[in-house]
Each structure stands twice: as C-alpha cells, then as structure tokens.
N, C-alpha and C. Protein backbone atom coordinates (compact mmCIF):
# COMPACT_ATOMS: atom_id res chain seq x y z
N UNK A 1 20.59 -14.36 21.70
CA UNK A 1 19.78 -13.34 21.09
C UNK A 1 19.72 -12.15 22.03
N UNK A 2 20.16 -10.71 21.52
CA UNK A 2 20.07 -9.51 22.66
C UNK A 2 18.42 -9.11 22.62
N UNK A 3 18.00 -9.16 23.78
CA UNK A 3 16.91 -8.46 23.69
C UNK A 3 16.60 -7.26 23.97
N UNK A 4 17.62 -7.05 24.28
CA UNK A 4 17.70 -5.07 24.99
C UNK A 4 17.62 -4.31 23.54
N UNK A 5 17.12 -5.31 22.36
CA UNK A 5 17.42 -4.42 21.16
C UNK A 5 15.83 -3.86 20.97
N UNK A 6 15.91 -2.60 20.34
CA UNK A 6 14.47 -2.31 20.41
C UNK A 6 13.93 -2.66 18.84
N UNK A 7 14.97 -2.91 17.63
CA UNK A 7 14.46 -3.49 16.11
C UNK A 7 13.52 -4.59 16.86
N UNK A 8 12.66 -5.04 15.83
CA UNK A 8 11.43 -6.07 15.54
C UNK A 8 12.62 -6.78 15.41
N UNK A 9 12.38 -8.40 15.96
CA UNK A 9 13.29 -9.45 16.05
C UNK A 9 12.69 -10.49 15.16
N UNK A 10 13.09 -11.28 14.24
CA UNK A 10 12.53 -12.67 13.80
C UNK A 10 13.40 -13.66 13.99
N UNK A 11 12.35 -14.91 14.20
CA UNK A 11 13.35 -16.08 14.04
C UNK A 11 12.74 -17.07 13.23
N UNK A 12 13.44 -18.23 12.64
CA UNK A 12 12.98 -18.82 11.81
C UNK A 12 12.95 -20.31 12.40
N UNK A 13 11.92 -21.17 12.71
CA UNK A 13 11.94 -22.33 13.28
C UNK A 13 12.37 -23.56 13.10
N UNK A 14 12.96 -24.10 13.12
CA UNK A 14 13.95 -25.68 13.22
C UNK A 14 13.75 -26.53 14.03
N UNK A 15 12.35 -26.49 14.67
CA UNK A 15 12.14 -27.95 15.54
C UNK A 15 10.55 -27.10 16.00
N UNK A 16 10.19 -28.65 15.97
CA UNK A 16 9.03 -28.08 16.64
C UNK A 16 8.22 -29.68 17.42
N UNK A 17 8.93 -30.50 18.26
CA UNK A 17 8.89 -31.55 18.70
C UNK A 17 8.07 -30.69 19.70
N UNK A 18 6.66 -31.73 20.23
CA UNK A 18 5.77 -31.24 21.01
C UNK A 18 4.71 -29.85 20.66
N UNK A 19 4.50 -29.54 20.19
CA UNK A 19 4.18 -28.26 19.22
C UNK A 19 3.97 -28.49 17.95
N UNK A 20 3.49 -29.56 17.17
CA UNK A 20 3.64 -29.76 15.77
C UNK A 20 1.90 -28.59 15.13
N UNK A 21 1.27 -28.20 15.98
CA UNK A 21 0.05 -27.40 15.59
C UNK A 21 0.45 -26.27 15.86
N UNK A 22 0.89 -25.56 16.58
CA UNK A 22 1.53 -24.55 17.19
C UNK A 22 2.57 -23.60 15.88
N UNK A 23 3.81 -24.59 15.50
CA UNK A 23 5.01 -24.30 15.35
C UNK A 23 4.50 -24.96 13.97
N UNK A 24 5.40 -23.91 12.76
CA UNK A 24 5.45 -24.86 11.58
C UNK A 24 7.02 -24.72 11.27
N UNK A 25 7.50 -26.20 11.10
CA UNK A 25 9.39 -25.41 10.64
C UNK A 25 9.33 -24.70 9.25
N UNK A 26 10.44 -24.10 9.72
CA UNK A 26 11.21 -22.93 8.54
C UNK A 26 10.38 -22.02 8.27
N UNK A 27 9.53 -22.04 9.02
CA UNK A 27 8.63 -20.95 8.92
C UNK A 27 9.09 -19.41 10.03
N UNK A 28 8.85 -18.23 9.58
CA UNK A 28 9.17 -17.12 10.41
C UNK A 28 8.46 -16.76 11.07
N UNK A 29 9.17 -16.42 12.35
CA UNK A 29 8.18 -15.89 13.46
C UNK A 29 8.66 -14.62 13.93
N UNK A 30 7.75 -14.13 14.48
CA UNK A 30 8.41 -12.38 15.06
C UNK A 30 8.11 -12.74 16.64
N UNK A 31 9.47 -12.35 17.31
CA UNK A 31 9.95 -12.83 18.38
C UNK A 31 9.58 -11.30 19.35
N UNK A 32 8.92 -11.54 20.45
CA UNK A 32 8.56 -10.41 21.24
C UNK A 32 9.74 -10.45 22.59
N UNK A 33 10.18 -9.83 22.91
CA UNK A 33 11.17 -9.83 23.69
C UNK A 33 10.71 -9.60 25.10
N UNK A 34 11.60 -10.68 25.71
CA UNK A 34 10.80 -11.21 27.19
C UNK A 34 12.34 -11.53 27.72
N UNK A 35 13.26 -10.50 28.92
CA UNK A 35 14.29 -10.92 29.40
C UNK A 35 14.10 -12.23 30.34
N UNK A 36 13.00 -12.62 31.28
CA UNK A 36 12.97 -13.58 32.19
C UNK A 36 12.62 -14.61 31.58
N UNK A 37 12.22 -14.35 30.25
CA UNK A 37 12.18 -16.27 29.62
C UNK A 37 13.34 -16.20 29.08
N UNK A 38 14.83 -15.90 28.64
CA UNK A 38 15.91 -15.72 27.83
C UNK A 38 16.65 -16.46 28.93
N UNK A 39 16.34 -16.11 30.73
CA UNK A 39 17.16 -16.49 31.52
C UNK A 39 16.72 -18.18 31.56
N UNK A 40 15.40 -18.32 31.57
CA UNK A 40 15.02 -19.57 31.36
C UNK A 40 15.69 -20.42 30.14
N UNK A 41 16.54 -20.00 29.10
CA UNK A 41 16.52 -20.61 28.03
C UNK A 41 15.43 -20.27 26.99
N UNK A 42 14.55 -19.64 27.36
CA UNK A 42 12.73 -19.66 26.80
C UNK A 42 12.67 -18.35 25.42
N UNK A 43 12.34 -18.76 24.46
CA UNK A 43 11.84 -17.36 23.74
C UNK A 43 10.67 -17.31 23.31
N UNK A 44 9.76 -15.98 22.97
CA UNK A 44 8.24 -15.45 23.52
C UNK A 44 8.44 -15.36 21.47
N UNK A 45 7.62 -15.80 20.99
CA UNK A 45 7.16 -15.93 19.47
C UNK A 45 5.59 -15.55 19.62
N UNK A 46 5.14 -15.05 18.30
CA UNK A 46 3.94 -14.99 18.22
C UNK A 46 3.65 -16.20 17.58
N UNK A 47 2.95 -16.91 17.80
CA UNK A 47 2.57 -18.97 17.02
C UNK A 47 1.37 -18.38 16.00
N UNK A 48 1.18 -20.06 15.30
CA UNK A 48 0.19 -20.27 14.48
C UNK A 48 -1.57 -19.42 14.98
N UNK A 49 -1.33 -19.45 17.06
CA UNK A 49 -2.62 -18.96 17.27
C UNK A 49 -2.73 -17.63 16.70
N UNK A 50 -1.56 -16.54 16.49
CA UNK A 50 -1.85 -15.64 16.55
C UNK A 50 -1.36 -14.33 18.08
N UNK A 51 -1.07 -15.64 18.76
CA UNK A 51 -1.36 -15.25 20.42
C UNK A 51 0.60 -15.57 20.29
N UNK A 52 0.85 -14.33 21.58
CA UNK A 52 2.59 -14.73 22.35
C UNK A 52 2.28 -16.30 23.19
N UNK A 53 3.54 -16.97 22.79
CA UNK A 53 3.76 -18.07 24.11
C UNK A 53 5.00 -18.30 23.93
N UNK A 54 5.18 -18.84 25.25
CA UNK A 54 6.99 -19.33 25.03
C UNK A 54 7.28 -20.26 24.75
N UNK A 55 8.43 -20.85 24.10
CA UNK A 55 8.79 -22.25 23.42
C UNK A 55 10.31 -22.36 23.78
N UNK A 56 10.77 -23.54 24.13
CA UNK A 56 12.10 -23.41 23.91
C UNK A 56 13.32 -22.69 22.70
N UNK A 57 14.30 -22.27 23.09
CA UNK A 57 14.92 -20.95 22.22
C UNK A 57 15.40 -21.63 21.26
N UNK A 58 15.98 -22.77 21.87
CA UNK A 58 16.82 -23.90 20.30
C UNK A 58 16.19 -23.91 19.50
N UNK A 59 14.68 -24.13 19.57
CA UNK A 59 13.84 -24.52 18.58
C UNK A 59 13.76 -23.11 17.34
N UNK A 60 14.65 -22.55 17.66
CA UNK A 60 14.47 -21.16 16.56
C UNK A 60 16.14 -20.79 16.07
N UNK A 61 16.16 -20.26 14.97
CA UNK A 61 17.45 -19.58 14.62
C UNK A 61 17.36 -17.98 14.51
N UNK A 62 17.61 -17.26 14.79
CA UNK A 62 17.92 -15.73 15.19
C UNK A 62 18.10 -15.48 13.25
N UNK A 63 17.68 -14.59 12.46
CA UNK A 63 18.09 -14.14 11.63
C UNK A 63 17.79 -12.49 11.50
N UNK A 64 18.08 -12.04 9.82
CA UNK A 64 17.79 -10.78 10.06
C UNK A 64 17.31 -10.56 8.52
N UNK A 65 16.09 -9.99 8.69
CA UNK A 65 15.77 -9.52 6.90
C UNK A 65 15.65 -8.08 6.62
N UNK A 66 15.87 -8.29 5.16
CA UNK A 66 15.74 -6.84 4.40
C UNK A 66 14.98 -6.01 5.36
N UNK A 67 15.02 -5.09 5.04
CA UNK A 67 14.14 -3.70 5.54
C UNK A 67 13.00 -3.59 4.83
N UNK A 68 12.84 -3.85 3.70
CA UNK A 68 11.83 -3.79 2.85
C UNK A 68 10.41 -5.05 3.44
N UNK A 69 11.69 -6.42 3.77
CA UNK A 69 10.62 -7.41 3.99
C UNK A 69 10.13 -7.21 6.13
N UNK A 70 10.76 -6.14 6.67
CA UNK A 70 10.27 -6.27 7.84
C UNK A 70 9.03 -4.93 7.62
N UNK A 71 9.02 -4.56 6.49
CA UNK A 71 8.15 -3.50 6.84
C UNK A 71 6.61 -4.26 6.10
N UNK A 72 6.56 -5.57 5.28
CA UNK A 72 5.65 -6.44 5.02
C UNK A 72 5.27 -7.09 6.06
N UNK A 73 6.29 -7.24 6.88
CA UNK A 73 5.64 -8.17 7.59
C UNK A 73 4.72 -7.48 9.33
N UNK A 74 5.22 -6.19 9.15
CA UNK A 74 4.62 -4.98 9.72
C UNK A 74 3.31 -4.82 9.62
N UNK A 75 2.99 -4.52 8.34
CA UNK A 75 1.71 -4.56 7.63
C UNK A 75 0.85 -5.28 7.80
N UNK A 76 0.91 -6.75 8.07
CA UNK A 76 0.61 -8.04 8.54
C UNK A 76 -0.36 -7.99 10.10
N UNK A 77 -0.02 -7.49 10.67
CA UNK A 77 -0.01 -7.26 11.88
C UNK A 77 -0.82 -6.55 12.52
C-alpha cells in the first residue's frame, strides 16, 4: 500500500483473529497513513472505537471506491 499518497485510503477487512470487538470482517475502514507502522508490516485504521490503532496489514485488502462513495463516507466523519 503507497502511503506517500495524499487520496483518503480504504481497506476492507479479512481477518480479524485477536480483535473480534475491534475489527468487523468485510467491513470498510479508512486507513490513516503512518510510514513507520508500514515498515513494521503495521497499518493505522480508524476501528469500531472510532479512535486510530494499528493492526496487522494482512488483516486488510487495499481497495478503491467510486468518488461518489468516498465523498459519503467523508460526510461520516
């Protein structure tokens, strides 16, 4: 995942072993970009709290949505 990108990033979750309150799968998350957790393997999500934390990166798939649906989920926020 590049994080030097300045677009709003989402990812969509595929595991959530250890985290089952935290993390819901297939559910989307908006990914805040953090280069020293990327070197870790680590990516920075906003979770179920509401709040950034880091989770392992596998546990997510990198996608990309409409323009229409990143500006909903903007709104959100």
């Amino acid at each position: 995942m590049k994080q030097h990108d300045l677009k709003t990033q989402f990812v969509v979750c595929v595991k959530n072993e250890g985290y089952p309150a935290s993390l819901e799968l297939r559910k989307i998350y908006q990914v805040i970009p953090d280069a020293r957790a990327s070197e870790h393997r680590l990516i920075r999500v906003i979770d179920e709290s509401g709040e950034d934390y880091l989770y392992p990166a596998d546990y997510f798939v990198a996608i990309e949505l409409p323009q229409a649906i990143e500006k909903v989920f903007a709104l959100a926020t």
